[in-house]
PDB file of N, CA and C in Angstrom:
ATOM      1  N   UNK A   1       0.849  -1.172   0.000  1.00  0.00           N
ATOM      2  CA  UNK A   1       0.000   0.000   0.000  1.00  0.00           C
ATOM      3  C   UNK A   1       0.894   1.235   0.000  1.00  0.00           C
ATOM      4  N   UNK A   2       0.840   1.552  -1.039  1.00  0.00           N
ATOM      5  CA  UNK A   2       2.095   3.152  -0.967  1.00  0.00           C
ATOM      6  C   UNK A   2       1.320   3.869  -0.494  1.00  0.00           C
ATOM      7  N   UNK A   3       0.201   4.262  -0.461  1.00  0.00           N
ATOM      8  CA  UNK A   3      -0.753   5.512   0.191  1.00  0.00           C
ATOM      9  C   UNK A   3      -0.059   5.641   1.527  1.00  0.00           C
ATOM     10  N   UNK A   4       0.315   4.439   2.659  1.00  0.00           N
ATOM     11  CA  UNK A   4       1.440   5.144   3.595  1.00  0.00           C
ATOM     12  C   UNK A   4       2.315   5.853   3.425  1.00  0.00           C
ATOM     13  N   UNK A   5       3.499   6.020   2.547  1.00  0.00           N
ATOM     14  CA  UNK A   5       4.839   6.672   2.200  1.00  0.00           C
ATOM     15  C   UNK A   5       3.531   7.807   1.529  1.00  0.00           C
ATOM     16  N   UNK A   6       3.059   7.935   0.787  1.00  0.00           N
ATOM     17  CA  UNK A   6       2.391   9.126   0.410  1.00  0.00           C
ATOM     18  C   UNK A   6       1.953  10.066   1.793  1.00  0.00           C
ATOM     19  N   UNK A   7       1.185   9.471   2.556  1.00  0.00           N
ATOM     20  CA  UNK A   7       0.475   9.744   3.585  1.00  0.00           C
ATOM     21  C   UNK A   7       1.719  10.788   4.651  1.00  0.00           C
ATOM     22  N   UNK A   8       2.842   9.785   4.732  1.00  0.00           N
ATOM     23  CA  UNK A   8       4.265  10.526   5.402  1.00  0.00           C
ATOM     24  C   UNK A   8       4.890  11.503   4.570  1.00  0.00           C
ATOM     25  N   UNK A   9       4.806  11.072   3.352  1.00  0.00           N
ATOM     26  CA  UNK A   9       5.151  12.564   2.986  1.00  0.00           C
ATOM     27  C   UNK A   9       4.764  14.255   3.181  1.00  0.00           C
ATOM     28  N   UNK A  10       3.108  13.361   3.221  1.00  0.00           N
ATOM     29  CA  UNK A  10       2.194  14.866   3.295  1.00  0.00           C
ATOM     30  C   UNK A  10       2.204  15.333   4.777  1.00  0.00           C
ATOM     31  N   UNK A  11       2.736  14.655   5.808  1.00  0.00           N
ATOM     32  CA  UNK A  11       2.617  14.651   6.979  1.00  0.00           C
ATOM     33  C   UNK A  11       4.134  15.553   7.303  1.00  0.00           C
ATOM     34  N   UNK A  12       4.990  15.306   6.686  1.00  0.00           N
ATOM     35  CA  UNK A  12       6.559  15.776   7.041  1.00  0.00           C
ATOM     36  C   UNK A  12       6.370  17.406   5.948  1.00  0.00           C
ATOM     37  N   UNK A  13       5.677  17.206   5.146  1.00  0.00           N
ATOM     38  CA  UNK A  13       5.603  18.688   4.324  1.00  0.00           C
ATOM     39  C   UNK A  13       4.676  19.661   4.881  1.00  0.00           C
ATOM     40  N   UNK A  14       3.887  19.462   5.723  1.00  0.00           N
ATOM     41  CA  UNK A  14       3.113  20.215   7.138  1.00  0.00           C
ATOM     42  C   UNK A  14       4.100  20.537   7.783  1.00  0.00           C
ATOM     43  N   UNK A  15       4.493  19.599   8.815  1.00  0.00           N
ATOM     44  CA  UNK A  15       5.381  20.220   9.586  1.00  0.00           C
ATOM     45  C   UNK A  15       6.471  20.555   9.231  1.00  0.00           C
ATOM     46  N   UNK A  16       7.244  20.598   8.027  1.00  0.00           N
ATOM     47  CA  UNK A  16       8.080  21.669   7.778  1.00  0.00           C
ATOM     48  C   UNK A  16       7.766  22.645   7.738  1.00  0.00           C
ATOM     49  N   UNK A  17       6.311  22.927   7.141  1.00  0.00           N
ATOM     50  CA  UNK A  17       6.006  23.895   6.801  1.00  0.00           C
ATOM     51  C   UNK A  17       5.593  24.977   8.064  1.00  0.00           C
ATOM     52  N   UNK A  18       5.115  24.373   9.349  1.00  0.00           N
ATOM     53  CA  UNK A  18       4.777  24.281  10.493  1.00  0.00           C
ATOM     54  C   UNK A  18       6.248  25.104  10.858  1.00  0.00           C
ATOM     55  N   UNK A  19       7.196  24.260  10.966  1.00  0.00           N
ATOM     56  CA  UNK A  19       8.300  24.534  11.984  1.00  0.00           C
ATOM     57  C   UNK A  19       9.266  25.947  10.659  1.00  0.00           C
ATOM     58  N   UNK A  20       8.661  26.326  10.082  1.00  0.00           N
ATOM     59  CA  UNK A  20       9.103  27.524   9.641  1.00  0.00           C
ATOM     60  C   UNK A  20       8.360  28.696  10.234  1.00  0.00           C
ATOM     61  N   UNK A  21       7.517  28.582  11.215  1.00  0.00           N
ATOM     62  CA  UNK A  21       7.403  29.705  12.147  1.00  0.00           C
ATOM     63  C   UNK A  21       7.591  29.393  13.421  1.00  0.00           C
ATOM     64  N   UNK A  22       8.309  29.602  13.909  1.00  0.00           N
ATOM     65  CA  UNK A  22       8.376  29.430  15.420  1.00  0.00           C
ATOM     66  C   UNK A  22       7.323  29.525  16.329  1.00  0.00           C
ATOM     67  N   UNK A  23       6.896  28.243  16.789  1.00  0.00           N
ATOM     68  CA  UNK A  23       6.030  27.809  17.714  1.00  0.00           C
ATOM     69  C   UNK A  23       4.562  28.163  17.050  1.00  0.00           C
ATOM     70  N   UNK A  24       4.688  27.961  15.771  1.00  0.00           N
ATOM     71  CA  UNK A  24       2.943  27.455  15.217  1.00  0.00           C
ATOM     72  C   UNK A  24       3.132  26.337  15.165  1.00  0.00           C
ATOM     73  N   UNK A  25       1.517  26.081  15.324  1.00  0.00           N
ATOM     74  CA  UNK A  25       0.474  24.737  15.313  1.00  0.00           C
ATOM     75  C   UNK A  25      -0.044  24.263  14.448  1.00  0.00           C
ATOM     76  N   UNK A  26       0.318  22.953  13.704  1.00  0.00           N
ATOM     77  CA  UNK A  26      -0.667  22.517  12.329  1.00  0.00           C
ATOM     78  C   UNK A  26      -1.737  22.401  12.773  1.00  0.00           C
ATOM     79  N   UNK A  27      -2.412  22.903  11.515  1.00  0.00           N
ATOM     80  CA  UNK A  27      -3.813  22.942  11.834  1.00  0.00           C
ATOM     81  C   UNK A  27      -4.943  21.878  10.694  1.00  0.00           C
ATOM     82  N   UNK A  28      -4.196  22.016   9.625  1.00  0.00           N
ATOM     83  CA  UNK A  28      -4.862  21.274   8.339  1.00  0.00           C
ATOM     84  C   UNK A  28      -3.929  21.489   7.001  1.00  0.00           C
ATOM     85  N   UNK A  29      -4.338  20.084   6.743  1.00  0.00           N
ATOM     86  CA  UNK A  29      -3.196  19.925   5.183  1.00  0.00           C
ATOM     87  C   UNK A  29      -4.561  19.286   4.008  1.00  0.00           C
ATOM     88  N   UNK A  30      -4.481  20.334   3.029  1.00  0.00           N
ATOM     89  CA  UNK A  30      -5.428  20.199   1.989  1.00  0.00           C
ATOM     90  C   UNK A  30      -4.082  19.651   0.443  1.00  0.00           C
ATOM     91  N   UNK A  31      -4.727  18.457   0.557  1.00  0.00           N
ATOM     92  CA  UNK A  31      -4.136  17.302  -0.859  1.00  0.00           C
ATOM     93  C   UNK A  31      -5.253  17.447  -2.005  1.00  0.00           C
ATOM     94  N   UNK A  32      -4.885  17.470  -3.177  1.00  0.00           N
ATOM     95  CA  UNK A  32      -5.661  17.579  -4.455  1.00  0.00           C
ATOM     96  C   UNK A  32      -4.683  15.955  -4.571  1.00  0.00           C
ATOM     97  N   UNK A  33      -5.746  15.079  -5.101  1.00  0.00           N
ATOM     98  CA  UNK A  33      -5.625  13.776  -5.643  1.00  0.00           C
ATOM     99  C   UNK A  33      -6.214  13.364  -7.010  1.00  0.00           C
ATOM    100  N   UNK A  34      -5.649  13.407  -7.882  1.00  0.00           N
ATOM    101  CA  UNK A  34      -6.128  12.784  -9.016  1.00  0.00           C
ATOM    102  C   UNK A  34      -6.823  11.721  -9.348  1.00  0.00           C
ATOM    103  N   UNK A  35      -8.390  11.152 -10.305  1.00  0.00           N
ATOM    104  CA  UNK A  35      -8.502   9.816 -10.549  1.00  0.00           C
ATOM    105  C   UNK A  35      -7.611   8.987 -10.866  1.00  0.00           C
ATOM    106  N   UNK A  36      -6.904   9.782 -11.774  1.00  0.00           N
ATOM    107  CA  UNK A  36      -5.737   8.726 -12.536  1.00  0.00           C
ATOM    108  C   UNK A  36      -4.364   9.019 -11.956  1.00  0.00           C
ATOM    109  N   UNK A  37      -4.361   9.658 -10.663  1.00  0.00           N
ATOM    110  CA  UNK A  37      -2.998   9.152 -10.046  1.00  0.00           C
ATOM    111  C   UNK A  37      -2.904   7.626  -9.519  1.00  0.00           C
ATOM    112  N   UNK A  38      -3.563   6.961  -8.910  1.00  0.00           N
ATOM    113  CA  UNK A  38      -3.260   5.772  -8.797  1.00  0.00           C
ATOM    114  C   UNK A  38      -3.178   6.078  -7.120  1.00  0.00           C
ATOM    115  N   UNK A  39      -3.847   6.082  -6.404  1.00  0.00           N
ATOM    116  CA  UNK A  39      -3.606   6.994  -5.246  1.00  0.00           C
ATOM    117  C   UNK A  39      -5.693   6.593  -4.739  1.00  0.00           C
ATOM    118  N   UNK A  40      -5.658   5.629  -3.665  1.00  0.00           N
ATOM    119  CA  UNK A  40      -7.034   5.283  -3.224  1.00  0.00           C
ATOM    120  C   UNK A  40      -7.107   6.315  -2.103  1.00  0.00           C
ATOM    121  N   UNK A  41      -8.203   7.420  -2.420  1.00  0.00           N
ATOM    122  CA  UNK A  41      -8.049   8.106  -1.025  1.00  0.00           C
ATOM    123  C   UNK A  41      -9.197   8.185  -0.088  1.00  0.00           C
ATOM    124  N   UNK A  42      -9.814   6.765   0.008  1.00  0.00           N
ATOM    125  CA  UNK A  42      -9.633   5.946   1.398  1.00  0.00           C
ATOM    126  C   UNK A  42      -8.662   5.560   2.252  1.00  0.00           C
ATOM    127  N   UNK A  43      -7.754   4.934   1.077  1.00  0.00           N
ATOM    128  CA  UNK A  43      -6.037   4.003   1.992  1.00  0.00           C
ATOM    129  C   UNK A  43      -5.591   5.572   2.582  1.00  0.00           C
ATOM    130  N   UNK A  44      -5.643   6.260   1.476  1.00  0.00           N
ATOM    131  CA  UNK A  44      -4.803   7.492   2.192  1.00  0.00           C
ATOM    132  C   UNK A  44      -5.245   8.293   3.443  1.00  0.00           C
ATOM    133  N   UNK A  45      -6.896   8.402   3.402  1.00  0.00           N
ATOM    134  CA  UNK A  45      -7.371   9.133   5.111  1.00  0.00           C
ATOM    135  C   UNK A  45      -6.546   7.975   5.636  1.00  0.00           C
ATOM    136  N   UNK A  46      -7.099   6.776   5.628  1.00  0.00           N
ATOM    137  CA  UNK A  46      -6.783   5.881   6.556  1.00  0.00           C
ATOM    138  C   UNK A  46      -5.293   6.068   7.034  1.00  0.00           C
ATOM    139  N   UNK A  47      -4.454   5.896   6.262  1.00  0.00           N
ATOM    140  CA  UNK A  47      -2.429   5.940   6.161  1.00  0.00           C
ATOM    141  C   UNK A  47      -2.481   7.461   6.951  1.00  0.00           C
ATOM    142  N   UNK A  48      -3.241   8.598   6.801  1.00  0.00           N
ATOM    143  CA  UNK A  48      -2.878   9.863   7.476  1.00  0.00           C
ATOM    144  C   UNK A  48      -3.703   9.845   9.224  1.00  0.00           C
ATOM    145  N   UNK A  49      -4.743   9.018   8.948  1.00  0.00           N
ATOM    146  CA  UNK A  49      -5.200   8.624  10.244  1.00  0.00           C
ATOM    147  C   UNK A  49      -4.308   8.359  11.460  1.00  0.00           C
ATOM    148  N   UNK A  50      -3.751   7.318  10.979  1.00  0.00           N
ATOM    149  CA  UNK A  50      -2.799   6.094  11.322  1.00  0.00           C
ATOM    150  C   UNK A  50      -1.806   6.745  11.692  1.00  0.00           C
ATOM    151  N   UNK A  51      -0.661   7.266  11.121  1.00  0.00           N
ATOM    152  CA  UNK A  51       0.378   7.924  11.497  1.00  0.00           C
ATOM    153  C   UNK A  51      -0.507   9.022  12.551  1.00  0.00           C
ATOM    154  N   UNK A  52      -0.930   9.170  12.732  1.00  0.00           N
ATOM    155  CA  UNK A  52      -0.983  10.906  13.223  1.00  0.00           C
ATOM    156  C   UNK A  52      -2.114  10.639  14.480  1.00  0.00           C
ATOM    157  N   UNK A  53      -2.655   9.315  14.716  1.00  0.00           N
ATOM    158  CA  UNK A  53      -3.223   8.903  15.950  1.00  0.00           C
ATOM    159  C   UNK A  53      -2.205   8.706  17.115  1.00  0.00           C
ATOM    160  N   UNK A  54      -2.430   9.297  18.389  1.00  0.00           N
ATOM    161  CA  UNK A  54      -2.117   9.362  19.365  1.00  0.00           C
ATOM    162  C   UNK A  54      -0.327  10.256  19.429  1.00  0.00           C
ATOM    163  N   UNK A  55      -0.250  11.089  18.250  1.00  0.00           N
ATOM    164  CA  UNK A  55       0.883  11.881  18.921  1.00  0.00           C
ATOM    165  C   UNK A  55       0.479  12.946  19.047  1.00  0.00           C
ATOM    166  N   UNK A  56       1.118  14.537  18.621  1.00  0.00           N
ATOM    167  CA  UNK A  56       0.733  16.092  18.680  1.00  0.00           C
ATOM    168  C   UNK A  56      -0.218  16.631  17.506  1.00  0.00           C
ATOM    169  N   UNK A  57      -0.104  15.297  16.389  1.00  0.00           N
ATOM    170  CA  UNK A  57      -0.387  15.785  15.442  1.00  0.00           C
ATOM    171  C   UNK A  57      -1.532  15.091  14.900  1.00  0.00           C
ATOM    172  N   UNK A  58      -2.327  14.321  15.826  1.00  0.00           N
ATOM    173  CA  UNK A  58      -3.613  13.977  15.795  1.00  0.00           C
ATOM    174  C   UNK A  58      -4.621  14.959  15.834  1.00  0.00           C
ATOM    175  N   UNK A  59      -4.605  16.099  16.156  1.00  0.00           N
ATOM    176  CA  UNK A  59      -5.626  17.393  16.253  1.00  0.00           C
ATOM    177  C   UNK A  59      -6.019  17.809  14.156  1.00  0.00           C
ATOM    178  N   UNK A  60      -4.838  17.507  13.413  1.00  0.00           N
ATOM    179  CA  UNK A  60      -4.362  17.899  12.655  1.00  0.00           C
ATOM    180  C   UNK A  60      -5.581  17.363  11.433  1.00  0.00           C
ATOM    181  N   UNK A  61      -6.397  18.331  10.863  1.00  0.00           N
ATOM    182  CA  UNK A  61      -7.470  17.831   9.846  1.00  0.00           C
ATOM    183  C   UNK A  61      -6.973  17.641   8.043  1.00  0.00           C
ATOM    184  N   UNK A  62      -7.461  16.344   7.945  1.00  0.00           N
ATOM    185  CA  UNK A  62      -6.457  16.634   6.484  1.00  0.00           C
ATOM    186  C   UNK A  62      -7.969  16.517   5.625  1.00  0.00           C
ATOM    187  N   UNK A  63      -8.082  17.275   4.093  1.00  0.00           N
ATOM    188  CA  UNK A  63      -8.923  17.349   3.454  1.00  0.00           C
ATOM    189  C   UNK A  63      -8.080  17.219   2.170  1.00  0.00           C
ATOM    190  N   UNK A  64      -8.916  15.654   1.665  1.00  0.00           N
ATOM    191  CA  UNK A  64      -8.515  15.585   0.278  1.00  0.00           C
ATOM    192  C   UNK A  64      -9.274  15.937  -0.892  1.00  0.00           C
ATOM    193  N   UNK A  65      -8.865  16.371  -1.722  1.00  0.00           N
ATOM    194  CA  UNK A  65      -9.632  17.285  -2.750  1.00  0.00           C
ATOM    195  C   UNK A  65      -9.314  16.021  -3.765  1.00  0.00           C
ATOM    196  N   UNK A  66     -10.808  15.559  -4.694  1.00  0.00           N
ATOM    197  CA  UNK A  66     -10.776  14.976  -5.946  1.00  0.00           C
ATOM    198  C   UNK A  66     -10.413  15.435  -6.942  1.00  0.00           C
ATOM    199  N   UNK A  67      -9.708  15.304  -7.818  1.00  0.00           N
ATOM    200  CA  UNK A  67     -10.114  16.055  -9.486  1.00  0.00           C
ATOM    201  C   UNK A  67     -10.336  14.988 -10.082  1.00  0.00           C
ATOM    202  N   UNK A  68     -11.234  15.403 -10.943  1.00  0.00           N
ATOM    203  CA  UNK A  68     -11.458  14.692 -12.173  1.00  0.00           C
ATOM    204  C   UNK A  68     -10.682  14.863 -13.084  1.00  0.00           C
ATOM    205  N   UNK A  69     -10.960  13.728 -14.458  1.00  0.00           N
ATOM    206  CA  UNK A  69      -9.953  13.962 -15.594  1.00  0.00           C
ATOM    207  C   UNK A  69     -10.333  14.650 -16.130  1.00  0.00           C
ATOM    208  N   UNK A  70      -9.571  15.678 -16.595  1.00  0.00           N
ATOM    209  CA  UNK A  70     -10.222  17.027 -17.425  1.00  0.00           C
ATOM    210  C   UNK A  70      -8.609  16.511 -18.660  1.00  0.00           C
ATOM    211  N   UNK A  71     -10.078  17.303 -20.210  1.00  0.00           N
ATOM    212  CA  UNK A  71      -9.822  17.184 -21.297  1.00  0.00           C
ATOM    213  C   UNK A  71      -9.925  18.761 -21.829  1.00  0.00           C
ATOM    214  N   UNK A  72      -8.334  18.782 -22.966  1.00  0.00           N
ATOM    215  CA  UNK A  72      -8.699  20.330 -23.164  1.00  0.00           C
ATOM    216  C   UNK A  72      -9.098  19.750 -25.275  1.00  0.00           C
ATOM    217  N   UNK A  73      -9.932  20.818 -25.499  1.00  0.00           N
ATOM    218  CA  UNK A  73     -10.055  20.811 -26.913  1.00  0.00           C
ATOM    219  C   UNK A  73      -8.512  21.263 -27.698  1.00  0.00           C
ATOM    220  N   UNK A  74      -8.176  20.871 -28.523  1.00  0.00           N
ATOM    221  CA  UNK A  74      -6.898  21.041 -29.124  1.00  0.00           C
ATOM    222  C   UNK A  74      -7.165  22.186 -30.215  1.00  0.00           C
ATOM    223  N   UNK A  75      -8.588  21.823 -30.731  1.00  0.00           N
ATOM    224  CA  UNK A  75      -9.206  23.134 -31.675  1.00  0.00           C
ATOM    225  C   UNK A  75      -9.742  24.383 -31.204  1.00  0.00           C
ATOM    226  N   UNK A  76     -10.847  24.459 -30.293  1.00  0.00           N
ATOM    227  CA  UNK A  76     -11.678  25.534 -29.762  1.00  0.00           C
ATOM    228  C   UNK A  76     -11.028  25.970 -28.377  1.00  0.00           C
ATOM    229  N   UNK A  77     -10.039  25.013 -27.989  1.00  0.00           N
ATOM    230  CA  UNK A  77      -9.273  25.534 -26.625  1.00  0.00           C
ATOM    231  C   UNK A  77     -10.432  24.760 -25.279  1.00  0.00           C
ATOM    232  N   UNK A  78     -11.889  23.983 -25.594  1.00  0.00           N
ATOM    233  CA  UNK A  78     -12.424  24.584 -24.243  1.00  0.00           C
ATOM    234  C   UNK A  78     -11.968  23.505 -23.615  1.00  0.00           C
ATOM    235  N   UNK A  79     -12.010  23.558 -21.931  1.00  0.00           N
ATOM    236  CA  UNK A  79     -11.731  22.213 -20.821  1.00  0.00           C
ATOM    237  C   UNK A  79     -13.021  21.956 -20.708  1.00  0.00           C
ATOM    238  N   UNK A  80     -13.065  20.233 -20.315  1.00  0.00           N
ATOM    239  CA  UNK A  80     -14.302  19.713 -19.992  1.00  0.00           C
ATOM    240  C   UNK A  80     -13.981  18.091 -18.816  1.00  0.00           C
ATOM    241  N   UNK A  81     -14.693  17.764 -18.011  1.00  0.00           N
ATOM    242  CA  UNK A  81     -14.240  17.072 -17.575  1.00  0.00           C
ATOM    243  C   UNK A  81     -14.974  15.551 -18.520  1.00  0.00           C
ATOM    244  N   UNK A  82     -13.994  14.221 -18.455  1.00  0.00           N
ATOM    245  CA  UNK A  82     -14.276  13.111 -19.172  1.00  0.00           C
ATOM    246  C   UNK A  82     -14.033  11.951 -18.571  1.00  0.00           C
ATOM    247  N   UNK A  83     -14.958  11.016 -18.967  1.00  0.00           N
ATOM    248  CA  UNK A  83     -15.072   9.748 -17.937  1.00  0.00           C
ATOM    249  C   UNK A  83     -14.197   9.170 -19.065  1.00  0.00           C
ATOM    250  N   UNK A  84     -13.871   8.878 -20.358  1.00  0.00           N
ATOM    251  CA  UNK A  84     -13.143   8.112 -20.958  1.00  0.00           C
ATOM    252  C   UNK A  84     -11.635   8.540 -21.666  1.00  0.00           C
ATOM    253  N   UNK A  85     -11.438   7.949 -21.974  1.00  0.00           N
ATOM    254  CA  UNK A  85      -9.645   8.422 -22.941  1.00  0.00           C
ATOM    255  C   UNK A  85     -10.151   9.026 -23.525  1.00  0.00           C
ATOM    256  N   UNK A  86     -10.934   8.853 -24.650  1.00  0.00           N
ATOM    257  CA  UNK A  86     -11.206   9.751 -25.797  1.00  0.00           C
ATOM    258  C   UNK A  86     -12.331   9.714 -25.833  1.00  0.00           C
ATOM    259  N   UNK A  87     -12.651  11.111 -25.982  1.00  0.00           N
ATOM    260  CA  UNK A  87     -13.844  11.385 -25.893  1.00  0.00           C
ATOM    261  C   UNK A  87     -14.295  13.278 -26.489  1.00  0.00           C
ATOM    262  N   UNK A  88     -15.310  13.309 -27.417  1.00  0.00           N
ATOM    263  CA  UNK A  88     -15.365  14.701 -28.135  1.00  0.00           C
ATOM    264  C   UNK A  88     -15.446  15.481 -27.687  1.00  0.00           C
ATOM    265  N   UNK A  89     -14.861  17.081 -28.140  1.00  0.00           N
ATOM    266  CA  UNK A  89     -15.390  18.054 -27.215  1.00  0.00           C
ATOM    267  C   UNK A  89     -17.301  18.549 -27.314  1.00  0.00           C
ATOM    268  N   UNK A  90     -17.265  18.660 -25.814  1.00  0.00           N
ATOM    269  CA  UNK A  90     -18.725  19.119 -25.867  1.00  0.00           C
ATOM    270  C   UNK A  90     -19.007  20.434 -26.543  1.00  0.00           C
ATOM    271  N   UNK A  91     -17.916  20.985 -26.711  1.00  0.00           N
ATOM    272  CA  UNK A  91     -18.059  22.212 -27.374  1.00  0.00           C
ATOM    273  C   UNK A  91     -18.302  22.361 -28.731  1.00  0.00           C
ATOM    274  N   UNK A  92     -17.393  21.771 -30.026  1.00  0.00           N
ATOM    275  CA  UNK A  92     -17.165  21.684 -31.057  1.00  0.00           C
ATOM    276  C   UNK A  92     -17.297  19.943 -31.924  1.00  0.00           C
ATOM    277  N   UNK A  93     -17.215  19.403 -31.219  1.00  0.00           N
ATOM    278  CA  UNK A  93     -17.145  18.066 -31.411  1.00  0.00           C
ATOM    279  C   UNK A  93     -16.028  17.030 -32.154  1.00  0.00           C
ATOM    280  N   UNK A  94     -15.173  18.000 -31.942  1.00  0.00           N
ATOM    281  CA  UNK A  94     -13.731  17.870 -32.467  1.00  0.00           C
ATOM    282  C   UNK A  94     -13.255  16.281 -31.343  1.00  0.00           C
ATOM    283  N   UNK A  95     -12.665  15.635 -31.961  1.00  0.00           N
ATOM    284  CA  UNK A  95     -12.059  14.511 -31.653  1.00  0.00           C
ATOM    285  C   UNK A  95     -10.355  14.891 -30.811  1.00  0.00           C
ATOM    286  N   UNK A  96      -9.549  15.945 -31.174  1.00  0.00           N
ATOM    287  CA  UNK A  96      -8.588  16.146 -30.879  1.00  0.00           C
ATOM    288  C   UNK A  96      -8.327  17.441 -29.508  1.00  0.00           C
ATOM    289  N   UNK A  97      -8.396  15.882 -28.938  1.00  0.00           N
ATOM    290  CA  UNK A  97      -8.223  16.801 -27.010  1.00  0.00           C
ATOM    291  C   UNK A  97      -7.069  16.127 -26.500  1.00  0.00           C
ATOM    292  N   UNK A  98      -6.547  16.726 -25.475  1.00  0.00           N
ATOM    293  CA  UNK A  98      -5.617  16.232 -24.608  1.00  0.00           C
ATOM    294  C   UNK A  98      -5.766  16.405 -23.136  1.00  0.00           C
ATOM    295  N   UNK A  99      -5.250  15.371 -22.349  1.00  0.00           N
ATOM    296  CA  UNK A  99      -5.964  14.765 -21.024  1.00  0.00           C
ATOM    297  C   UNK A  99      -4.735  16.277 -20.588  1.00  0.00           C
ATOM    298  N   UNK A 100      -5.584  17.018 -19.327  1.00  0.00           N
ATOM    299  CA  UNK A 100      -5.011  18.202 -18.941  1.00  0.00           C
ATOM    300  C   UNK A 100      -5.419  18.126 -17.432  1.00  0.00           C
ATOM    301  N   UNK A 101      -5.983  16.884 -16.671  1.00  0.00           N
ATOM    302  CA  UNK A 101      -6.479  17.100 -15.396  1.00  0.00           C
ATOM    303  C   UNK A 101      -6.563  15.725 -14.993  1.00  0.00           C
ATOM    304  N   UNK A 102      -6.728  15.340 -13.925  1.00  0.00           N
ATOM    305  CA  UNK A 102      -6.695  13.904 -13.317  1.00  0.00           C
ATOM    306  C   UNK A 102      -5.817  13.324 -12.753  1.00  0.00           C
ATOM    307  N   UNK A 103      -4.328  13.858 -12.815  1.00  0.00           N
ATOM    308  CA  UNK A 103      -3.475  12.957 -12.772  1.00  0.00           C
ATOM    309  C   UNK A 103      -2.703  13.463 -11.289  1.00  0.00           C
ATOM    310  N   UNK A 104      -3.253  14.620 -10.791  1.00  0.00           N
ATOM    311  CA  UNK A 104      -2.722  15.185  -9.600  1.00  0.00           C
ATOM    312  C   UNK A 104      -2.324  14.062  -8.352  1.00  0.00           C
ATOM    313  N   UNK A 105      -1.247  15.015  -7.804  1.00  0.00           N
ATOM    314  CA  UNK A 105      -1.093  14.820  -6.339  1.00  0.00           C
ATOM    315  C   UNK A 105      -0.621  15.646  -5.968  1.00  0.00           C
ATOM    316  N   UNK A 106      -0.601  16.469  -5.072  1.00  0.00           N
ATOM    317  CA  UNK A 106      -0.093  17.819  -5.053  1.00  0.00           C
ATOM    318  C   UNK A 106      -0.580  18.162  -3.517  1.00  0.00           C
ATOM    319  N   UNK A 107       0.296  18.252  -2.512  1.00  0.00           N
ATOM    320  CA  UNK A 107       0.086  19.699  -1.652  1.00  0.00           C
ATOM    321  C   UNK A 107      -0.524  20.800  -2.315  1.00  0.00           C
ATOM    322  N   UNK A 108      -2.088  20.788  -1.387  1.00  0.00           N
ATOM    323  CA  UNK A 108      -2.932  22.091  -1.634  1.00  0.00           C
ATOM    324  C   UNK A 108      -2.566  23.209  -1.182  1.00  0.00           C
ATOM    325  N   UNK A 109      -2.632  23.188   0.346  1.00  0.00           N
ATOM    326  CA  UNK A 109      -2.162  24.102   1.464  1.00  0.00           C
ATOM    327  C   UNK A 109      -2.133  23.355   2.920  1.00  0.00           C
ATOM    328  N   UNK A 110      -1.600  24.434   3.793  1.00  0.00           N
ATOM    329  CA  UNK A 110      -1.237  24.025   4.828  1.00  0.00           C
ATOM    330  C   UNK A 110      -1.710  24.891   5.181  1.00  0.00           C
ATOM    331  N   UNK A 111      -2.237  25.050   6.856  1.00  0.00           N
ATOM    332  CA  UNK A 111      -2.776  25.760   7.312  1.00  0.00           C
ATOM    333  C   UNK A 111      -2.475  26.052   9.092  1.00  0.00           C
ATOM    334  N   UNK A 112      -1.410  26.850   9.296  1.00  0.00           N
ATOM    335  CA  UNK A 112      -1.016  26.695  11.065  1.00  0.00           C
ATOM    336  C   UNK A 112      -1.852  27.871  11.627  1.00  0.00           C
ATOM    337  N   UNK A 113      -1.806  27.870  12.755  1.00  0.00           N
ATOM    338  CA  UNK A 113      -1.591  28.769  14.087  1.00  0.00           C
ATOM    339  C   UNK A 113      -0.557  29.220  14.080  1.00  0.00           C
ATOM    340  N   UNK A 114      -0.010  30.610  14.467  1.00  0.00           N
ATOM    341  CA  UNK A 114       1.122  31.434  14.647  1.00  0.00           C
ATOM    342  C   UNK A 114       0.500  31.521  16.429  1.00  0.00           C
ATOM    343  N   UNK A 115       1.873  31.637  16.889  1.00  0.00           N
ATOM    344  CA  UNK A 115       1.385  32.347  18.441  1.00  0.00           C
ATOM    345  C   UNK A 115       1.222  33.934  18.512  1.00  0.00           C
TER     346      UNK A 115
END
């Protein structure tokens, strides 16, 4: 289950981010997760659960953000989101799009207490 090592990552990039002010408090770490990252984010509450039960940093709320796969038109420019590989634009009906969304993992934000 890599969603742990994911889960520690997002957990050590808080509190760095944390311990760059002297004596703030994490407060919440917002993750954008892609469909097509490959990334179950069930395993992952669970993996951020887990680590972060019963130390300082159990107070600590994490909110994972979905994206969908978004498709851009290659002709008319527009984004649309798409359940398949290929698939037309709703706009023009042009066949030639490219996958431009879905694939995230990304630190959203972090969010401390300053004293």
């Amino acid at each position: 289950m890599h969603e742990i090592g994911i889960a520690n990552a997002i957990i050590e990039a808080g509190q760095t981010e944390a311990a760059r002010r002297t004596g703030a408090k994490l407060l919440r770490i917002g993750v954008r997760v892609g469909t097509l990252s490959g990334v179950d984010n069930d395993a992952l509450r669970f993996a951020l659960t887990a680590l972060t039960r019963g130390t300082d940093l159990d107070a600590v709320d994490f909110e994972i953000q979905t994206c969908l796969r978004r498709n851009r038109c290659l002709d008319c420019g527009s984004e649309f989101e798409s359940g398949v590989y290929s698939e037309p634009c709703p706009g023009c009906a042009s066949q030639r799009t490219k996958l431009v969304g879905g694939e995230e993992l990304d630190l959203a934000y972090v969010e401390v207490e300053e004293p």
